[in-house]
Protein backbone atom coordinates (compact mmCIF):
# COMPACT_ATOMS: atom_id res chain seq x y z
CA UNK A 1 105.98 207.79 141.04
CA UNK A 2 105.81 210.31 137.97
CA UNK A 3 104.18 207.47 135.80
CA UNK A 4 101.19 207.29 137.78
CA UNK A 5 100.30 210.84 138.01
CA UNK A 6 96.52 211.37 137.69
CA UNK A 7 95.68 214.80 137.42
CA UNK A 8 92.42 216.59 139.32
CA UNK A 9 89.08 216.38 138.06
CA UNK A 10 89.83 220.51 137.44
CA UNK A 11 92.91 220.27 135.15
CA UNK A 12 92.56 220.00 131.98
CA UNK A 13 94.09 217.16 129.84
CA UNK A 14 95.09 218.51 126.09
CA UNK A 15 92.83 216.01 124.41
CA UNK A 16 93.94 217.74 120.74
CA UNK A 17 96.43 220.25 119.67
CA UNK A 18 94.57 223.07 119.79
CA UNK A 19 95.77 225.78 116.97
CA UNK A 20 97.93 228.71 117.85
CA UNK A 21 95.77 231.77 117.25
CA UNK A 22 96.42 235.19 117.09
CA UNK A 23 93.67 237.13 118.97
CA UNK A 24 93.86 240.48 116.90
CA UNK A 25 93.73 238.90 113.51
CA UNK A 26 90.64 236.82 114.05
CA UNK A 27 88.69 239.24 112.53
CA UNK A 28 86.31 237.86 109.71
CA UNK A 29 88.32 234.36 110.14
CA UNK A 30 85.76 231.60 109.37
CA UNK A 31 85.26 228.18 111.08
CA UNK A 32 83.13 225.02 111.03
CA UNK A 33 81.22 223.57 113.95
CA UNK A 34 82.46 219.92 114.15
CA UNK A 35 78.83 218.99 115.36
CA UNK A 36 76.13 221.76 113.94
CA UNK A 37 72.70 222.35 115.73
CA UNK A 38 70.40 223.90 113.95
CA UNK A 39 71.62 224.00 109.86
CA UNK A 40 74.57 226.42 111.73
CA UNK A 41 77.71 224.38 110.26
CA UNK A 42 80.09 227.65 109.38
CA UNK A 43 80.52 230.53 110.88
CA UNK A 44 82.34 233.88 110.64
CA UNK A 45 84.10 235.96 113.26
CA UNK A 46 81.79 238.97 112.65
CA UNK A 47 83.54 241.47 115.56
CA UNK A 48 86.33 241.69 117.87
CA UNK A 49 84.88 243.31 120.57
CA UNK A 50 87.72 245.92 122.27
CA UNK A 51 88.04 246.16 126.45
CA UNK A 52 87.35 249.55 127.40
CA UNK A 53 91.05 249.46 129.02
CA UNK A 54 92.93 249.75 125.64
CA UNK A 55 95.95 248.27 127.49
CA UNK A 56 93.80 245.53 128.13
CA UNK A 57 93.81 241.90 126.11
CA UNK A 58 91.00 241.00 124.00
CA UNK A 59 88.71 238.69 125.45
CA UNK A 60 85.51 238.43 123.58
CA UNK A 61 84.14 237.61 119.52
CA UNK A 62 81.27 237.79 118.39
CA UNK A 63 80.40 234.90 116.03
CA UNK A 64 78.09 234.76 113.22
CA UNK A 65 76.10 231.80 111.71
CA UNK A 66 76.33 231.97 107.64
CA UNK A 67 72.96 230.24 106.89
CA UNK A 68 70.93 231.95 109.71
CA UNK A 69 72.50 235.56 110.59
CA UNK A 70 72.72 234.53 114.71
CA UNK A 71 75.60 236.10 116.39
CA UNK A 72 76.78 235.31 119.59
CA UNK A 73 79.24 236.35 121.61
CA UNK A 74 82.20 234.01 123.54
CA UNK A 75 85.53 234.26 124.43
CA UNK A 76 88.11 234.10 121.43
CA UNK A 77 89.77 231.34 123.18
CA UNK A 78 86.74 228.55 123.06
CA UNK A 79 87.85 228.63 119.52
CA UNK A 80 90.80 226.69 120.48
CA UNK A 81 88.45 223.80 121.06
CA UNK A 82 89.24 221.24 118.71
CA UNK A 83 86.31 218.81 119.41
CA UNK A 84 83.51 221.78 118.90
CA UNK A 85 85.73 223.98 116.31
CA UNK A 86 87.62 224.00 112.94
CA UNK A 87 89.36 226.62 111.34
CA UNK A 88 87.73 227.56 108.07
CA UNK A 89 85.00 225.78 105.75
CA UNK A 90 85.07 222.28 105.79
């Protein structure tokens, strides 16, 4: 019965290995968009921005674009998305 598991729409299936990252040394870590919108190919983890519960984990970057200056801010774990990021300059 194991061999025709399906999973639910709302699992997700590992579809790469997604790197092992260490939250609290992303800081000015640099990473490639594997499909760029707007001339914004690499990018730079700009800030680690701190919960105001210092026992609490970090949740949030904020990314910056190297040609245009844009920040914005997501969760340090979408970085772990092989099929929208790469770690460093490629």
């Amino acid at each position: 019965m194991l061999g025709n598991y399906i999973p639910q729409a709302d699992q997700a299936m590992p579809t790469a290995k997604s790197p092992r990252l260490n939250p609290n040394k992303l800081l000015l870590s640099k990473w490639t968009a594997v499909a760029p919108q707007h001339k914004e190919k690499h990018f730079i983890v700009s800030k680690l921005l701190l919960p105001e519960d210092p026992n609490a984990p970090l949740e949030l970057i904020e990314l910056e674009a190297v040609f245009s200056k844009r920040t914005q801010i997501m969760p340090w774990r979408d970085l772990r998305d092989t099929e929208t990021w790469r770690q460093g300059w490629h």
